[in-house]
Protein backbone atom coordinates (compact mmCIF):
# COMPACT_ATOMS: atom_id res chain seq x y z
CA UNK A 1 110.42 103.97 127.44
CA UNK A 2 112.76 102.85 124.63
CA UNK A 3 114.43 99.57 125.28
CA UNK A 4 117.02 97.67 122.87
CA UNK A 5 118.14 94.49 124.18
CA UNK A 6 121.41 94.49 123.56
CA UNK A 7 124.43 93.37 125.61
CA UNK A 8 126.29 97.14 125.24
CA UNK A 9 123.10 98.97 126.32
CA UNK A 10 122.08 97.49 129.38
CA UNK A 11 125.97 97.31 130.44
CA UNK A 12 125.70 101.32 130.26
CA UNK A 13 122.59 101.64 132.08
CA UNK A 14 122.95 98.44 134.65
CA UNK A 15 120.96 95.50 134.39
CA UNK A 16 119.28 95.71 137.64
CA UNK A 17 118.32 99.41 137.39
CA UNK A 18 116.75 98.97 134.05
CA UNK A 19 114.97 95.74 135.22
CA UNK A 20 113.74 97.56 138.22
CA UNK A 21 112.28 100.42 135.54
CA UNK A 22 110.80 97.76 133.06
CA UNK A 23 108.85 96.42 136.16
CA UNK A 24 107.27 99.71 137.64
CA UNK A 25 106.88 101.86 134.71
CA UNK A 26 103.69 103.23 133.62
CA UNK A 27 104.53 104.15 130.16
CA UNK A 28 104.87 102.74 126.80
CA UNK A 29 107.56 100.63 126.39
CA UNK A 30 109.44 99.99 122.85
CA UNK A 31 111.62 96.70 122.76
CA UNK A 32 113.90 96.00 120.22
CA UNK A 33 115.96 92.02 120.59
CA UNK A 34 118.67 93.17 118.68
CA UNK A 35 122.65 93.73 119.16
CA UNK A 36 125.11 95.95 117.48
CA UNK A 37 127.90 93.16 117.45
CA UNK A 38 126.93 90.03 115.98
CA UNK A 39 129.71 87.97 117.62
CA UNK A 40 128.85 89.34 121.27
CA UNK A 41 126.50 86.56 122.29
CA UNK A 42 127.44 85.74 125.99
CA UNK A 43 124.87 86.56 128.59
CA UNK A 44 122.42 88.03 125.92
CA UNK A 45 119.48 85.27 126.24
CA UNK A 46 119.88 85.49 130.38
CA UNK A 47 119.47 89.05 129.98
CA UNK A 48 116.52 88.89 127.35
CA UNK A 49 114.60 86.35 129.87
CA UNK A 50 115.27 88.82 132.33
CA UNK A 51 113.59 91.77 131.08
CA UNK A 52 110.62 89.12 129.55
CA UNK A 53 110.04 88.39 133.25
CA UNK A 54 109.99 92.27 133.89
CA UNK A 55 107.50 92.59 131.59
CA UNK A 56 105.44 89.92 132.19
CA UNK A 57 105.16 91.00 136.19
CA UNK A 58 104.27 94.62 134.85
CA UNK A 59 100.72 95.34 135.73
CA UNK A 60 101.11 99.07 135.40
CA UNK A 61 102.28 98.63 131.29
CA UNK A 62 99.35 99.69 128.77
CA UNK A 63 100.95 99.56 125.26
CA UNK A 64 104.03 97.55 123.90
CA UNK A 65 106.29 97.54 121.10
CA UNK A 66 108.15 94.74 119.43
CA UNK A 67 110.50 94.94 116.89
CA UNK A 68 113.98 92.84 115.91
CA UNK A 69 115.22 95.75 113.84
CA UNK A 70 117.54 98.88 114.77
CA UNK A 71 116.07 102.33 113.52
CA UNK A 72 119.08 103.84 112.46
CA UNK A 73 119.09 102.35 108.64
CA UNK A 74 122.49 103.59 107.92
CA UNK A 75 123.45 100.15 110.44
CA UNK A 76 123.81 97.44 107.72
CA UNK A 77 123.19 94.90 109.72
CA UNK A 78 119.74 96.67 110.91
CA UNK A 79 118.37 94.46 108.19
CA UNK A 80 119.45 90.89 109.51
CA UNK A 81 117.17 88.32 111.11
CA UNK A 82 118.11 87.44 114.41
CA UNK A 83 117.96 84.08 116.32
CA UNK A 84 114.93 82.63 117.24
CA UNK A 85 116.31 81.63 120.65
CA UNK A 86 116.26 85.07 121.54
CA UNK A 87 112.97 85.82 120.90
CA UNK A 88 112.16 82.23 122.76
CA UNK A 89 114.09 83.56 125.76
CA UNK A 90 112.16 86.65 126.02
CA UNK A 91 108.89 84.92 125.90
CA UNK A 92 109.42 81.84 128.03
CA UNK A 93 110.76 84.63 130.49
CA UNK A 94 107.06 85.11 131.68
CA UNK A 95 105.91 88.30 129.45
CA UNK A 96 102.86 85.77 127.69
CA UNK A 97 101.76 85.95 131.63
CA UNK A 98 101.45 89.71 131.46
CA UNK A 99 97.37 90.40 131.30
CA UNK A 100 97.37 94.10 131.81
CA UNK A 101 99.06 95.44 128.53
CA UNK A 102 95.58 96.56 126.53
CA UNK A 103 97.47 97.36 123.01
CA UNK A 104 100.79 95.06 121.38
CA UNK A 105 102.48 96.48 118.28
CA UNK A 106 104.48 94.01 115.96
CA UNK A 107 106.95 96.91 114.38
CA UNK A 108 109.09 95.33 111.65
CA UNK A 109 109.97 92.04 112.82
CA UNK A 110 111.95 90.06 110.43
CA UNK A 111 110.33 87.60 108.10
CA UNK A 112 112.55 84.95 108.84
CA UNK A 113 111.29 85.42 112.66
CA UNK A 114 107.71 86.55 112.78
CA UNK A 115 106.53 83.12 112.41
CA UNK A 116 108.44 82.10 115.18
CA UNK A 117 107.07 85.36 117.33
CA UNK A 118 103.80 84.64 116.80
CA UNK A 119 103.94 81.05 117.85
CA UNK A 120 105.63 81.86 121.17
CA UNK A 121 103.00 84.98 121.33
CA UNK A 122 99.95 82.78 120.86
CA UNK A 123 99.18 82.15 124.71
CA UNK A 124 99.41 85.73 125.54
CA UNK A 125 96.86 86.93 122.39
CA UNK A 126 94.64 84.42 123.09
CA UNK A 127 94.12 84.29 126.88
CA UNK A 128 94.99 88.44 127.54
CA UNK A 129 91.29 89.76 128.51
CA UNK A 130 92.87 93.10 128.22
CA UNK A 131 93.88 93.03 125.27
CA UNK A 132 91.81 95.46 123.26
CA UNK A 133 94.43 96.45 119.79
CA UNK A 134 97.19 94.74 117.98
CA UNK A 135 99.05 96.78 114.80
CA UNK A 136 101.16 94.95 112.44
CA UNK A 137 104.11 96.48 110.82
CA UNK A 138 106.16 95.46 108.20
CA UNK A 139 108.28 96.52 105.50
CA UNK A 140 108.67 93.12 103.75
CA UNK A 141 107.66 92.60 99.91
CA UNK A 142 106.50 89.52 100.44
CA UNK A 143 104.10 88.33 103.64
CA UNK A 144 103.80 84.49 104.24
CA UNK A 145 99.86 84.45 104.50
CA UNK A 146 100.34 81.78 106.82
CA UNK A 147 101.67 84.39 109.37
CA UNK A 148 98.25 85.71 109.19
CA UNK A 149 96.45 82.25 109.44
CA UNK A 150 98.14 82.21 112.63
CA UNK A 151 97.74 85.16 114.39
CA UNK A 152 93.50 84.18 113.70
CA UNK A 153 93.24 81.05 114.96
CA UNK A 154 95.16 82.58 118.51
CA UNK A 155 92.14 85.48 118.02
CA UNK A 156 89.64 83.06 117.48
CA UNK A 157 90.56 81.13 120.60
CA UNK A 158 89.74 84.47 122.40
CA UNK A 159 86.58 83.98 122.51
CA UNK A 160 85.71 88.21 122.24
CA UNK A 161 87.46 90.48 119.69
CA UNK A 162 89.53 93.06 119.92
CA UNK A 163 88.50 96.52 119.62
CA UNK A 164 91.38 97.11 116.55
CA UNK A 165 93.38 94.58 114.12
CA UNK A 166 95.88 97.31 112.28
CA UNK A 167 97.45 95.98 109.44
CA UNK A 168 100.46 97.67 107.44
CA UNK A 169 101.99 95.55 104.87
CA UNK A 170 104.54 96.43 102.00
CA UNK A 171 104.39 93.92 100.00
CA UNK A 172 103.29 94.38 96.20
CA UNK A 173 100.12 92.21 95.89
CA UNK A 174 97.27 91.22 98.77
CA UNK A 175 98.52 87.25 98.64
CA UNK A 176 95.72 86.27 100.36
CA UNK A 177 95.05 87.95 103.72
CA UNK A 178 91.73 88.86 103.13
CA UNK A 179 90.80 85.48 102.15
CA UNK A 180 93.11 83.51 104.90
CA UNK A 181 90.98 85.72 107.50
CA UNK A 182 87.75 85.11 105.81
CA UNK A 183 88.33 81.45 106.28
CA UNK A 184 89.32 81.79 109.70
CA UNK A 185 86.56 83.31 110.97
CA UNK A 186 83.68 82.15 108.77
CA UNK A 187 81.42 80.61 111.23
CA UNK A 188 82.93 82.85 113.90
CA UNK A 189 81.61 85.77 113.29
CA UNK A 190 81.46 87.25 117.09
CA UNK A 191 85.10 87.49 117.44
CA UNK A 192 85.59 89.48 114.27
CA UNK A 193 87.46 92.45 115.38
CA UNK A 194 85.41 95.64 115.58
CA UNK A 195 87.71 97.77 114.08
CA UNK A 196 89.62 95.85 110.68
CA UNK A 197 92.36 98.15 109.20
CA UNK A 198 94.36 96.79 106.21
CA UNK A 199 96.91 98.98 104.51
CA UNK A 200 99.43 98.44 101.92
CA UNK A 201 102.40 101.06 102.31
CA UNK A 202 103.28 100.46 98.85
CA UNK A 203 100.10 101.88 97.33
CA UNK A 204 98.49 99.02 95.62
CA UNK A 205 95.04 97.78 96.46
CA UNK A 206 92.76 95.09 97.41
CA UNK A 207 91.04 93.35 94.34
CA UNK A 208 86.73 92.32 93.97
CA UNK A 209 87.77 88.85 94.56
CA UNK A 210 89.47 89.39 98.00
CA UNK A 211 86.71 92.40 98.61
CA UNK A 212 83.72 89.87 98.36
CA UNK A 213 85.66 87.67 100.94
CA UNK A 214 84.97 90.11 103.63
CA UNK A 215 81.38 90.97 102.30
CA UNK A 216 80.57 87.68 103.04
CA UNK A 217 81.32 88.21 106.23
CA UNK A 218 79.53 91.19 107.10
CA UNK A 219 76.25 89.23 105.74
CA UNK A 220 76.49 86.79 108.69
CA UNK A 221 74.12 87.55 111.56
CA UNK A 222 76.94 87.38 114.40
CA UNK A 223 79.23 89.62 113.09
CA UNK A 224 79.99 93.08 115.07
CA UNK A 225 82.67 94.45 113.25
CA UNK A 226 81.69 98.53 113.56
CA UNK A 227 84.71 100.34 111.01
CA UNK A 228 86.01 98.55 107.71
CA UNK A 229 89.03 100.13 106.07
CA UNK A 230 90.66 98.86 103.02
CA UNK A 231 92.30 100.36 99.70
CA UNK A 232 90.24 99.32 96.57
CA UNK A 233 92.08 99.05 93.82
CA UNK A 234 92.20 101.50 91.22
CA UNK A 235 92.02 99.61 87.93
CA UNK A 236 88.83 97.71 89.89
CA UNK A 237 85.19 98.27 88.71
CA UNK A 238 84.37 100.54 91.78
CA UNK A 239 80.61 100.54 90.99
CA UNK A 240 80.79 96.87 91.31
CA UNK A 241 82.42 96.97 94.83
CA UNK A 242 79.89 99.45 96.13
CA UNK A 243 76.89 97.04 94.99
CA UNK A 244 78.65 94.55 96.70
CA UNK A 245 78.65 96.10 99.98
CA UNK A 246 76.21 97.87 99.71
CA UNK A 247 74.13 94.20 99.03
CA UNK A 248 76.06 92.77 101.84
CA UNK A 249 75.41 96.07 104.89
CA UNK A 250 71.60 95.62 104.14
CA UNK A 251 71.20 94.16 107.13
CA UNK A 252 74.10 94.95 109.27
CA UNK A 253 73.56 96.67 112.06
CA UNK A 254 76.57 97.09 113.45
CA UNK A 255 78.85 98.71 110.68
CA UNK A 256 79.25 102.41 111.44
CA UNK A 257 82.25 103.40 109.08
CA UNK A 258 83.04 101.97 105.64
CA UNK A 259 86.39 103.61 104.21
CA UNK A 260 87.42 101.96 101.02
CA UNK A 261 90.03 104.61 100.28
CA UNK A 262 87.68 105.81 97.16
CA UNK A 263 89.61 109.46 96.71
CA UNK A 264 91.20 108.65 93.39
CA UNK A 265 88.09 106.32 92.58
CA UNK A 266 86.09 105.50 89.21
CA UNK A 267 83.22 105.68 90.85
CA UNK A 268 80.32 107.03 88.92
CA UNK A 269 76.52 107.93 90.24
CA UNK A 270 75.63 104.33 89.57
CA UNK A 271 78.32 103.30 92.12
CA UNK A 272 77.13 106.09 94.56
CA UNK A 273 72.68 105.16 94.00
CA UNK A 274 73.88 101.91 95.54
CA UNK A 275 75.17 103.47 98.81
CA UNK A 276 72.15 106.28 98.80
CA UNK A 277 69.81 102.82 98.54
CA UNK A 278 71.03 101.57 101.19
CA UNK A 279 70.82 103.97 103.31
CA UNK A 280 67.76 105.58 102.27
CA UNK A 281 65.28 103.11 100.28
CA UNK A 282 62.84 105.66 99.12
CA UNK A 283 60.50 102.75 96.90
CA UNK A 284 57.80 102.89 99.66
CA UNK A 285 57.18 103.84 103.32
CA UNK A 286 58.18 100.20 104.62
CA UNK A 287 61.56 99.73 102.54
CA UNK A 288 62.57 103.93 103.88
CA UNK A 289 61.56 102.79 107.85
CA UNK A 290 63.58 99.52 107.53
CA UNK A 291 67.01 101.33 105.76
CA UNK A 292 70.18 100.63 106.91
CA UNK A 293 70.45 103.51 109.75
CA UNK A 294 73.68 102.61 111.08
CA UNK A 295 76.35 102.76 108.58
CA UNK A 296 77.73 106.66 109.12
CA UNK A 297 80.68 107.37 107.29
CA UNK A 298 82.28 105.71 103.87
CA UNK A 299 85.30 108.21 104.54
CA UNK A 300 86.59 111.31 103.90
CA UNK A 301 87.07 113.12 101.22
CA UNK A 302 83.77 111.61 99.21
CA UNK A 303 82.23 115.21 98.72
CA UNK A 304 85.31 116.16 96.99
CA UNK A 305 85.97 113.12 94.06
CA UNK A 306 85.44 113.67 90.47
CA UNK A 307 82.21 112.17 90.96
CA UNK A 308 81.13 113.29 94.24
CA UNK A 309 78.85 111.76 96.65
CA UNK A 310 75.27 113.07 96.38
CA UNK A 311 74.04 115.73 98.63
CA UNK A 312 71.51 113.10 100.04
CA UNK A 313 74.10 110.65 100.61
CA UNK A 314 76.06 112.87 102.97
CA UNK A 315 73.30 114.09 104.65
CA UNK A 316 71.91 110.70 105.15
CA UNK A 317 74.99 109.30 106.34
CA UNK A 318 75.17 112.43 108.88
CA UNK A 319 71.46 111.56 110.23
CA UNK A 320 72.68 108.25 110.76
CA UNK A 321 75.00 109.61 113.09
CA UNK A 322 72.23 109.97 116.20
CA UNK A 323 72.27 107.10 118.43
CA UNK A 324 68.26 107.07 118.48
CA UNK A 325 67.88 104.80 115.14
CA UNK A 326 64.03 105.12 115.56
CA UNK A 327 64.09 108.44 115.18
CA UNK A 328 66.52 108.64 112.38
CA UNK A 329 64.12 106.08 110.72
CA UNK A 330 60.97 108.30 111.48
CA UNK A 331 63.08 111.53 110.14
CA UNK A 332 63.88 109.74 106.70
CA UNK A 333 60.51 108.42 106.27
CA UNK A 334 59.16 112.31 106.74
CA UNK A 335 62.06 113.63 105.21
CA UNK A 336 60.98 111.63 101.87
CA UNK A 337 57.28 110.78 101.67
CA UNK A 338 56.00 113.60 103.82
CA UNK A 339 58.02 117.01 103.64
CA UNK A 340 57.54 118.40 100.34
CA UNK A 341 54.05 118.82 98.45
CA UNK A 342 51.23 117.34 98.45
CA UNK A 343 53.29 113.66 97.78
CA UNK A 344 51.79 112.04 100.67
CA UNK A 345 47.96 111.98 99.93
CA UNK A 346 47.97 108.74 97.76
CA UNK A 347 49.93 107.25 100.60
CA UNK A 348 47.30 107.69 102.75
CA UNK A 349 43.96 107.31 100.53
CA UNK A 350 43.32 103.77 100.72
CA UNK A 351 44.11 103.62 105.00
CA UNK A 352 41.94 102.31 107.47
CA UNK A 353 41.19 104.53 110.09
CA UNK A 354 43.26 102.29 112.47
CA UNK A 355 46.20 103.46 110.03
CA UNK A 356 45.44 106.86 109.61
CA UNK A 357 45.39 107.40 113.73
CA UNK A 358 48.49 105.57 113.44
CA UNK A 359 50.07 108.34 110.84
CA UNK A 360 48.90 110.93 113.64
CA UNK A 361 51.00 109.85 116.16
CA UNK A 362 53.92 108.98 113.81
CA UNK A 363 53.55 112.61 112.69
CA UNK A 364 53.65 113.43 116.98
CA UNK A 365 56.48 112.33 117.36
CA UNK A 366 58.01 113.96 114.39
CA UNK A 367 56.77 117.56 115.19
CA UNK A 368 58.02 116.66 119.12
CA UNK A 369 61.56 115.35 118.22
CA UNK A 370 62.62 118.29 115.50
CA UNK A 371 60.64 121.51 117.62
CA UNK A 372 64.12 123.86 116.53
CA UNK A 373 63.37 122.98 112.91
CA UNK A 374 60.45 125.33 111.78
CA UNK A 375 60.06 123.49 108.13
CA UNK A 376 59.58 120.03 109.81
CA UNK A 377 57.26 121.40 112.79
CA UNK A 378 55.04 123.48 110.49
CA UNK A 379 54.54 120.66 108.22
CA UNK A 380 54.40 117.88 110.71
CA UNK A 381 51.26 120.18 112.26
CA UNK A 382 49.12 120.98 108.88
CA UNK A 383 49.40 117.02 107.95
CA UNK A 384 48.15 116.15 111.62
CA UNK A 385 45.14 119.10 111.20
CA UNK A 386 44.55 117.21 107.41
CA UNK A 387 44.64 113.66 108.71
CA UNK A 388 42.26 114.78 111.44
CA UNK A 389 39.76 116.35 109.49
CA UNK A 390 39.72 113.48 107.12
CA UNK A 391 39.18 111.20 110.09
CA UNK A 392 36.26 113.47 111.20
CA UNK A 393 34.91 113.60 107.67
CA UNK A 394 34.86 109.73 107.23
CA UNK A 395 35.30 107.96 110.44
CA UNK A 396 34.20 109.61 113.05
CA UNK A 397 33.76 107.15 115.53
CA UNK A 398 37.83 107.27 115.74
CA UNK A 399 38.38 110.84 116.20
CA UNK A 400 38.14 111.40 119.76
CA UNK A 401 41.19 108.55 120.18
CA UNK A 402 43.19 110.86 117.50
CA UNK A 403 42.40 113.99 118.60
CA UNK A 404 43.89 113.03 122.32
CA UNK A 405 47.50 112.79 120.00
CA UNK A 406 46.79 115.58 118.70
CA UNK A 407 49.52 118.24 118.69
């Protein structure tokens, strides 16, 4: 439903009828405090509270728009602030008490208001256990970061975070947001949202200085945050950006997508080593098995750059797609120290028996988990038959307990 408060609409449609709609409707529902006549002001804040109340006693309502702008940009006046008392009206009508509505979308409210909004907004954002998304539109060129500051601390006072924080700014330059939310929730890390979307619909993009203030973040023990999408910033060193997160997702294991917006990148192989380290330390058995095995996707398009991603990478990044991390850390550790030649014998020349019986039924559990792929099975079985024999040949005491795993 599409809803502009204004005094000539709801004359047309009947106050009591529209009310009655507001209350019981299951849809989405769009509201725009705005008015084609400036000097029509009687009745407008009765009628405002009204349909606040509406909302507010709504338990049906999933998804709401608000927005203090007409569409129709050929309307001069579409571009004026309106008064604050307005908004108040709406508000102190009873919508904060609403606690079904699961996703709220701030669509172009005026800069002169949004402070305002958000401060009359607060109770519902912070004590709505539905609430699951917010998305934040606006067309200004310049964002008071203080705006931003704000709608935090009512996010921190949640005490959970949201599933999505969607952020679409126009202004020219990042002013801060990164930083005034990495100040807000340093020490707070388990309310992060899970899903942190910043865009700027102007095309610029978000310098190594505000980067690192979210890295920091993702280094902190508590934090959940699962998808990460922000524009780097073309004339940035991108090589430096992806040692910086891929230093600060090396233990993180939570963060399943990382989408920096690299398509028109300078990202070279060095930038690209960093991400394939991560997710696949091939140094020694230990460092592979204890690789990030979470992180999935570092968006689209990477296979396709002037510098593409490595074949590795990708495929990594898909294996790190199962659920089961232990065996997507088993599968890299064959995948790399096991599958091809002869690589693996120094590995295993200076094991214990205890160790090698240990390889036996790491190399079970290989065969049993990839039985459609023949490369993987037949190998998995001639290393068992090799590590057996050796145990036969020069600890013998241990082979019946191996040959019970064996496949």
């Amino acid at each position: 439903m599409f809803l502009q408060l204004e005094r000539g609409f709801t004359s047309k449609v009947g106050t009591w009828e529209l009310l009655r709609r507001i209350q019981n409707d299951k849809a989405d529902l769009t509201c725009v405090i705005a008015q084609q006549n400036r000097n029509q002001t009687e009745g407008v804040e009765d009628d405002v509270a009204d349909f606040g109340r509406a909302i507010g006693n709504n338990t049906k309502l999933r998804r709401v728009e608000l927005s203090d702008y007409f569409y129709d940009l050929e309307e001069a006046e579409s571009w004026e602030s309106l008064w604050m008392k307005r908004w108040r009206a709406f508000f102190n009508g009873g919508f904060v008490k609403n606690r079904s509505i699961e996703e709220i979308s701030l669509n172009r409210i005026s800069h002169e208001n949004m402070h305002g909004v958000l401060g009359f907004l607060g109770p519902f954002l912070a004590n709505n256990p539905s609430l699951r998304k917010i998305h934040y539109f606006s067309l200004e060129e310049e964002i008071d970061v203080h705006e931003f500051e704000l709608l935090a601390m009512f996010l921190l006072k949640r005490g959970c975070p949201l599933d999505v924080l969607h952020l679409e700014v126009g202004q020219h330059d990042d002013f801060g947001i990164l930083r005034a939310f990495a100040r807000a929730f340093r020490g707070s890390e388990r309310v992060i949202p899970k899903r942190f979307h910043l865009e700027f619909i102007y095309g610029i993009g978000v310098g190594v200085e505000e980067m690192e203030c979210v890295a920091q973040l993702l280094t902190k023990s508590g934090c959940t945050m699962e998808e990460l999408e922000l524009p780097v910033d073309d004339d940035d060193d991108h090589d430096e950006i992806a040692e910086l997160f891929s230093s600060a997702l090396a233990e993180n294991k939570t963060m399943r997508k990382l989408d920096l917006f690299f398509h028109s990148s300078t990202m070279t192989i060095t930038g690209w080593k960093e991400f394939s380290s991560l997710i696949c330390d091939n140094s020694s058995l230990n460092a592979t098995y204890g690789s990030n095995h979470t992180l999935s996707s570092l968006g689209s398009g990477i296979d396709e750059m002037s510098c593409p991603a490595p074949d590795d990478l990708i495929s990594n990044l898909e294996l790190n797609e199962n659920g089961n991390k232990q065996f997507v850390a088993r599968k890299k550790v064959f995948l790399v120290h096991f599958l091809v030649g002869n690589a693996w014998f120094p590995l295993i020349e200076s094991m214990n028996s205890t160790l090698l019986v240990q390889v036996v039924e790491f190399m079970n559990k290989i065969v049993k988990e990839n039985g459609d792929d023949e490369d993987t099975t037949r190998v998995g079985k001639n290393i068992c038959n090799t590590l057996l024999f050796m145990l036969v040949k020069s600890h013998p005491t241990q082979t019946n307990t191996a040959k019970r795993r064996r496949v």
